[in-house]
N, C-alpha and C. Protein backbone atom coordinates (compact mmCIF):
# COMPACT_ATOMS: atom_id res chain seq x y z
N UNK A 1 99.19 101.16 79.34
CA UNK A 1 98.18 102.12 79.72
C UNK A 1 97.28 101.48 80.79
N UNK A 2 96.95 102.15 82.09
CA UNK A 2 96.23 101.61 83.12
C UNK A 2 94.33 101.54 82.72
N UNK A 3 94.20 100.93 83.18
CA UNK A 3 92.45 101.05 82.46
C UNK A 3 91.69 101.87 84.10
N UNK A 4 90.65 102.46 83.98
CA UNK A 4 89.65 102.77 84.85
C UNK A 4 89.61 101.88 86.30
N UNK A 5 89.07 100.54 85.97
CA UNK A 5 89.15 99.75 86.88
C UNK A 5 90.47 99.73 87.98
N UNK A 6 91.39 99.78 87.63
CA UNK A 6 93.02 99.64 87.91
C UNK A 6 93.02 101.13 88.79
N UNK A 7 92.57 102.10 88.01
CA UNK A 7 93.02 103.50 88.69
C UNK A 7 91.66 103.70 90.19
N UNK A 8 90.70 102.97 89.74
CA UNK A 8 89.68 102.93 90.59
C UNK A 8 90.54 102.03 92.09
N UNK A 9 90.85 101.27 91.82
CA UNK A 9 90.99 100.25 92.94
C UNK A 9 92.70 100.67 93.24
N UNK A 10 93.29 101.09 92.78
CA UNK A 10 94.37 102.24 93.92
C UNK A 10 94.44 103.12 94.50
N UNK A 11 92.90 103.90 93.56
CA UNK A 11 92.77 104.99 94.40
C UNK A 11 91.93 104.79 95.83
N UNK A 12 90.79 103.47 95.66
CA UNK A 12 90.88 102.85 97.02
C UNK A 12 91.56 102.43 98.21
N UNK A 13 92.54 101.81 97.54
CA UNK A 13 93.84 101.22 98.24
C UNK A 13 94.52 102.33 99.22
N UNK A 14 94.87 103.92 98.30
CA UNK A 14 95.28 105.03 98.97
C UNK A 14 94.33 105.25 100.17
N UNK A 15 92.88 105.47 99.84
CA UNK A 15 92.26 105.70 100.95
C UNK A 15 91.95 104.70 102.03
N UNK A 16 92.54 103.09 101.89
CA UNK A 16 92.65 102.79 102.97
C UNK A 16 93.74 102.83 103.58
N UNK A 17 95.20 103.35 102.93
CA UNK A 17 96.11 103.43 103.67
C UNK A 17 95.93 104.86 104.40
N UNK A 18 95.17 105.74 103.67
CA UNK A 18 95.09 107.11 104.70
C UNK A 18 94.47 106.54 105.94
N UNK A 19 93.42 105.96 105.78
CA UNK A 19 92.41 105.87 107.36
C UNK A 19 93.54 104.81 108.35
N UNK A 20 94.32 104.12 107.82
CA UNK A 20 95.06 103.02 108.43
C UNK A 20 96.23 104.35 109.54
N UNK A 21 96.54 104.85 108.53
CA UNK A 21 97.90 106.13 108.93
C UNK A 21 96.84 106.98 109.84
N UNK A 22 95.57 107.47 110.14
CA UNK A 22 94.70 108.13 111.04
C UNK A 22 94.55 107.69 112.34
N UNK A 23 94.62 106.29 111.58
CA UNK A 23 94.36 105.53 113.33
C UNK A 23 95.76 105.57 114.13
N UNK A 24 96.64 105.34 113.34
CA UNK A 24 97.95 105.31 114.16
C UNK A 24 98.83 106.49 114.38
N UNK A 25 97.91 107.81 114.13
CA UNK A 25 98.35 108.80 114.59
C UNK A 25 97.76 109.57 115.40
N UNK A 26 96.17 109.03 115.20
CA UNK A 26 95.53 109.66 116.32
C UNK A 26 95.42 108.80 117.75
N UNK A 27 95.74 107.13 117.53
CA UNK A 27 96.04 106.79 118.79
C UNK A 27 97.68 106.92 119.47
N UNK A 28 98.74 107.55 118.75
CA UNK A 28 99.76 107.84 119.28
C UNK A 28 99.81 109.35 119.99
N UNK A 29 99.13 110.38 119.21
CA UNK A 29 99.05 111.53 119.72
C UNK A 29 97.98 111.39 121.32
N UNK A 30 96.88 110.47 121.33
CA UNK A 30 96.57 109.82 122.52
C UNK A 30 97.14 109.89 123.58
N UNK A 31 98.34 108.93 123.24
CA UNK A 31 98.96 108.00 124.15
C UNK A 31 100.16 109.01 124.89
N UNK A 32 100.29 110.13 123.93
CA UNK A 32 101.53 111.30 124.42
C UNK A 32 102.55 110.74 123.52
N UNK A 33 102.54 110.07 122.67
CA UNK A 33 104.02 109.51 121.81
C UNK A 33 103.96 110.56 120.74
N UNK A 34 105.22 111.49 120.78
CA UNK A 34 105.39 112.27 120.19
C UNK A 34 106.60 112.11 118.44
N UNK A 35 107.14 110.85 119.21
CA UNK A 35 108.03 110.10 118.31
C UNK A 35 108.21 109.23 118.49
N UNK A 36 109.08 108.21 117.40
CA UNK A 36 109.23 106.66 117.16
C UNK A 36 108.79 106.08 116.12
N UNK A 37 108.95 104.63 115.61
CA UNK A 37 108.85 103.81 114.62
C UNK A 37 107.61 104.22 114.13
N UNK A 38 106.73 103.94 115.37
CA UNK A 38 105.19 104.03 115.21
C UNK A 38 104.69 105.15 114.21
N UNK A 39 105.30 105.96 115.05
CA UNK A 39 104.65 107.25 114.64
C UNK A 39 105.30 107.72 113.47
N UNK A 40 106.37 107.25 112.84
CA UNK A 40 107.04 108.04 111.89
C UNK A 40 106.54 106.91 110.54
N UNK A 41 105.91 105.46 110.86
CA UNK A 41 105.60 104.55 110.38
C UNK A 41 104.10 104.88 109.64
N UNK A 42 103.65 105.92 110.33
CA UNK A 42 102.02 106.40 110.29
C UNK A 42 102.29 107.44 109.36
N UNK A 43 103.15 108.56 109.64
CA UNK A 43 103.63 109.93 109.16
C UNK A 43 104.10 109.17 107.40
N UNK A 44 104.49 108.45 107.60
CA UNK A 44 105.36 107.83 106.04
C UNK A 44 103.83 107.75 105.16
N UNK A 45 103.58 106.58 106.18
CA UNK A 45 101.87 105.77 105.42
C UNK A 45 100.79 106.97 104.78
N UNK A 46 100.96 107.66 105.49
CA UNK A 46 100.09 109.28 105.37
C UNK A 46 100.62 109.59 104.31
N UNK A 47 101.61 110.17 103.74
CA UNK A 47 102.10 110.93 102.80
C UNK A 47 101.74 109.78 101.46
N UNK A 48 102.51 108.53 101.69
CA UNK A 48 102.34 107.65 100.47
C UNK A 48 100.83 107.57 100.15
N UNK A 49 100.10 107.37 101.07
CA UNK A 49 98.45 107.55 100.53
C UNK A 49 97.95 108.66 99.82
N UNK A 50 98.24 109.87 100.80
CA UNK A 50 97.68 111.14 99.67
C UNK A 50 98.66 111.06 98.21
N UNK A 51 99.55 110.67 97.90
CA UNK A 51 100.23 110.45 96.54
C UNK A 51 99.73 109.58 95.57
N UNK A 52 98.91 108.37 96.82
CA UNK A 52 98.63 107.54 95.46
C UNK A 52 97.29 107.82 95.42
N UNK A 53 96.41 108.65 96.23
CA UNK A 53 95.35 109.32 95.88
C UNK A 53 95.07 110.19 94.65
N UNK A 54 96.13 110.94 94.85
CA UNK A 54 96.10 112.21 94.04
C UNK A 54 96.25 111.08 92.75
N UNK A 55 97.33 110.56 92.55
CA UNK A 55 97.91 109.63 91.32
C UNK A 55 96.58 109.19 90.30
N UNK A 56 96.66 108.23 91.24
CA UNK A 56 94.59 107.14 90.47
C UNK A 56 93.63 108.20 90.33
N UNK A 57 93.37 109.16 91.27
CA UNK A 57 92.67 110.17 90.95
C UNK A 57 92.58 110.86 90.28
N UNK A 58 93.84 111.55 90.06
CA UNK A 58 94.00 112.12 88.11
C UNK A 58 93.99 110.80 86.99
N UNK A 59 94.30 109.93 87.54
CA UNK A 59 94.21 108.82 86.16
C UNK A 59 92.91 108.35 85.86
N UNK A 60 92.24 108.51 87.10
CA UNK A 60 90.71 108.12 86.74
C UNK A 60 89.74 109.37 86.05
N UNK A 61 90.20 110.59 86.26
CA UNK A 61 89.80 111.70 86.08
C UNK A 61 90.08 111.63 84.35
N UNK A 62 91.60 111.59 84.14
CA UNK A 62 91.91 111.47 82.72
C UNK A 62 91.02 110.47 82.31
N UNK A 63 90.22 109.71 81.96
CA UNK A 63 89.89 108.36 82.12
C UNK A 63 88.48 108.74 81.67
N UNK A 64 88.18 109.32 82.76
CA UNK A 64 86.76 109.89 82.76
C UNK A 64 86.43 111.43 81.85
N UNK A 65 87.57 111.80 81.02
CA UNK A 65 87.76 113.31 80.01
C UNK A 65 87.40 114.33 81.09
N UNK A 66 87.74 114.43 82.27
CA UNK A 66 87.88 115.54 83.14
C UNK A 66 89.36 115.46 83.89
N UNK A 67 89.91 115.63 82.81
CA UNK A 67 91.54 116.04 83.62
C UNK A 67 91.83 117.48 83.45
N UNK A 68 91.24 118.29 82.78
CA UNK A 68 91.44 119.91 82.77
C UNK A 68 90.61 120.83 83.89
N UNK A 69 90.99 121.03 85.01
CA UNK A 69 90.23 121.95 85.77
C UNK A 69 89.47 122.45 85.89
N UNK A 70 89.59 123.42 84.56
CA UNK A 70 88.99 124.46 84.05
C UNK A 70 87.67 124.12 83.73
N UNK A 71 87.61 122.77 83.77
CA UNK A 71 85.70 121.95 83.70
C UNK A 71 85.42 121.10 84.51
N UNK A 72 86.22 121.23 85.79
CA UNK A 72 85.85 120.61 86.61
C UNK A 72 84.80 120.72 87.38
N UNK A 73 83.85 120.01 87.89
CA UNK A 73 82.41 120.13 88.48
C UNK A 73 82.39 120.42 89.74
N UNK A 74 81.37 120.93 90.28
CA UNK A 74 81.87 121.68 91.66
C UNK A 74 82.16 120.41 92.89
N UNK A 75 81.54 119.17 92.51
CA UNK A 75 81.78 117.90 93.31
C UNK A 75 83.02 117.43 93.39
N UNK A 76 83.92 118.09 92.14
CA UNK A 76 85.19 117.59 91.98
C UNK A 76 86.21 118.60 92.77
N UNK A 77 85.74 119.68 92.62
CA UNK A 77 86.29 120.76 93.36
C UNK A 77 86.41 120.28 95.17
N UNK A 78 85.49 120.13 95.22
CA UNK A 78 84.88 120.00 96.63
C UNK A 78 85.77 118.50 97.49
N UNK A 79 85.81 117.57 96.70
CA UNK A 79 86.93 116.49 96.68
C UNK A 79 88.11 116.85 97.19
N UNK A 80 88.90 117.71 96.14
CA UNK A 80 89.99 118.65 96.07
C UNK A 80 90.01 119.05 97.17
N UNK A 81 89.47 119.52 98.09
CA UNK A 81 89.36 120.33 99.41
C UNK A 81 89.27 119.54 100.05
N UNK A 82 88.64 118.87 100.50
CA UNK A 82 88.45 117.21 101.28
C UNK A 82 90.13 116.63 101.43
N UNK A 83 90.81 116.78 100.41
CA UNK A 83 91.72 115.96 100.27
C UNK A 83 93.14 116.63 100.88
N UNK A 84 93.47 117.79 100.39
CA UNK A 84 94.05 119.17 100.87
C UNK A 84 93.46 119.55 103.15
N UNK A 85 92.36 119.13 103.16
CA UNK A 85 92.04 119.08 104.31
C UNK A 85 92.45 117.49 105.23
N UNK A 86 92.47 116.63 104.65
CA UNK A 86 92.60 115.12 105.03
C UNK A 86 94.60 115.44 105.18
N UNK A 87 95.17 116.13 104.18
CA UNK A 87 96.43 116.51 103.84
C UNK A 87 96.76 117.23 105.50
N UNK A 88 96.55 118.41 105.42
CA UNK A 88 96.57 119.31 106.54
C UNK A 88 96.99 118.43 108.03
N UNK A 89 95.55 117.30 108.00
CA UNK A 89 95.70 117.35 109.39
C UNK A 89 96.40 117.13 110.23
N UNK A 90 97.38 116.14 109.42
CA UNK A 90 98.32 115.79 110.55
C UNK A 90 99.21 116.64 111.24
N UNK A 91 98.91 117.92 110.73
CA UNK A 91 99.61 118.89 111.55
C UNK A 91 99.20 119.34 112.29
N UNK A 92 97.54 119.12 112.30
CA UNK A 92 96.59 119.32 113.62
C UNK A 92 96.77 118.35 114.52
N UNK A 93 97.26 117.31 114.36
CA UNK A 93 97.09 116.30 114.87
C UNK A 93 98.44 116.15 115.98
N UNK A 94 99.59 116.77 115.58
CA UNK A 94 100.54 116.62 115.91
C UNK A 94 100.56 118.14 117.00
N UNK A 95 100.31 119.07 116.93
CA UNK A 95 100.07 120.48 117.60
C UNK A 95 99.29 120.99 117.99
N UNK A 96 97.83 119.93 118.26
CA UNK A 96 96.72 120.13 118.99
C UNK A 96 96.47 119.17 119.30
N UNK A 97 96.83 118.00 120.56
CA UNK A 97 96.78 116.53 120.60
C UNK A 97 95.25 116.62 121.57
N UNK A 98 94.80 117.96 121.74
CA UNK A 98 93.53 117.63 122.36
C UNK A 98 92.30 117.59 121.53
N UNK A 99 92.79 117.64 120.04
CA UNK A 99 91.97 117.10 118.95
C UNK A 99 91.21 116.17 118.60
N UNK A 100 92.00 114.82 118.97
CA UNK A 100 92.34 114.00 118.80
C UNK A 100 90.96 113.04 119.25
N UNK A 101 89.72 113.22 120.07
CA UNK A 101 88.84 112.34 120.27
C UNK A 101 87.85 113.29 118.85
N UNK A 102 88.05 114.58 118.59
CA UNK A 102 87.01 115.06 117.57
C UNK A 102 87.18 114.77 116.37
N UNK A 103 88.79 114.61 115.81
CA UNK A 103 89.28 114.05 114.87
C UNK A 103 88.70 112.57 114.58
N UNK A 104 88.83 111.71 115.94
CA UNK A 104 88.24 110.60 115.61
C UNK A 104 87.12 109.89 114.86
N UNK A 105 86.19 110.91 115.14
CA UNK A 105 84.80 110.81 114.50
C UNK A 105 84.76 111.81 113.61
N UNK A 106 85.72 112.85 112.71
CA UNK A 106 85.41 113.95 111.93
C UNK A 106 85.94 113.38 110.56
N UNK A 107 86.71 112.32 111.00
CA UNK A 107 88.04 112.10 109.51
C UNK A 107 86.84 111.25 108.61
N UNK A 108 86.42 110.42 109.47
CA UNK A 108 85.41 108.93 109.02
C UNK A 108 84.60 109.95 108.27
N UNK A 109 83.88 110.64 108.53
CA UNK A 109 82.87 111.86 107.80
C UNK A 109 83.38 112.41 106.80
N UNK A 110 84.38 113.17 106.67
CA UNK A 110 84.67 113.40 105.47
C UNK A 110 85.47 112.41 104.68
N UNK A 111 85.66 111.41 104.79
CA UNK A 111 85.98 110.16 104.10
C UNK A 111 84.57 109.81 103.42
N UNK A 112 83.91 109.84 104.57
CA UNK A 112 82.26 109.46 103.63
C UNK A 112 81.97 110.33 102.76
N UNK A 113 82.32 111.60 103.24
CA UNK A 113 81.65 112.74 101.92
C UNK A 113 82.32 112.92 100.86
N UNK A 114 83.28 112.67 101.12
CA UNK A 114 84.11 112.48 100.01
C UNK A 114 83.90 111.41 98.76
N UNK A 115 83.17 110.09 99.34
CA UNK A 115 82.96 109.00 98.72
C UNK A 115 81.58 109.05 98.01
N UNK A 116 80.60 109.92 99.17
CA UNK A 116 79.15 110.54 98.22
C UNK A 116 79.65 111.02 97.30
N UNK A 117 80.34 112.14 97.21
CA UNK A 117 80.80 113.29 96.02
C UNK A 117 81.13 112.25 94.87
N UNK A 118 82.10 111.46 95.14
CA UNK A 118 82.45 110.69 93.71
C UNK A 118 81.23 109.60 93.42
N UNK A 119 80.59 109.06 94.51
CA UNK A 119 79.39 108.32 93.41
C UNK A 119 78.05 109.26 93.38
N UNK A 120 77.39 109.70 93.85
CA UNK A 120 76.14 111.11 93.68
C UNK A 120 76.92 111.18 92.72
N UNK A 121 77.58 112.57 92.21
CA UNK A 121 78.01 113.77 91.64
C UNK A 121 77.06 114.67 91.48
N UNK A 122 76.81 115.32 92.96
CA UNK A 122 75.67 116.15 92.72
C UNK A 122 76.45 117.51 91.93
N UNK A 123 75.56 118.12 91.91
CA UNK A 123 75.40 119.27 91.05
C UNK A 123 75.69 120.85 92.17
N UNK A 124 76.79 121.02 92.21
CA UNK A 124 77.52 122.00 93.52
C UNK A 124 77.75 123.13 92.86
């Protein structure tokens, strides 16, 4: 059985492999590289992060006696969307490459708000 701590610090780990997979897709969509190692190296890193997000995130959730939805707090909700949006983009990213300097400074932001939401837990 994984303890709190454990599910805490992978679900970190995920979110630094998301921002790692951001940078190397928003400086390839940059550069005009539409394909290659790089980019399919970023596209991989992306997917494995939101998995092990979601993963630690329900385990920490179970963890924390909010693994049923149905009582989930609106901060947790709001996460959920953050994450589903962080999910999305790379399809913005890939079919709007003139995104790509607003993305730069938009992802870091909701990475942060995302990170208020889980330590605040304001009241949404």
């Amino acid at each position: 059985m994984i303890d709190l701590p454990t599910y805490k610090t992978l679900h970190v780990l995920g979110v630094i492999l998301l921002f790692i997979s951001f940078g190397g897709l928003l400086v390839a969509a940059r550069a005009g590289v539409q394909s290659g190692v790089s980019r399919k190296t970023a596209s991989i890193t992306h997917g494995i992060a939101l998995v092990l997000i979601l993963i630690a995130g329900f385990g920490t959730l179970a963890r924390l006696g909010l693994s049923n939805p149905g009582i989930w707090p609106g901060w947790l909700w709001a996460k959920a969307v953050i994450w589903l949006l962080l999910g999305a983009v790379v399809v913005v990213i890939k079919r709007a490459p003139r995104s790509v300097t607003l993305l730069w400074w938009v992802l870091p932001v909701l990475g942060a708000l995302a990170g208020w939401l889980a330590l605040a837990k304001p009241n949404l």
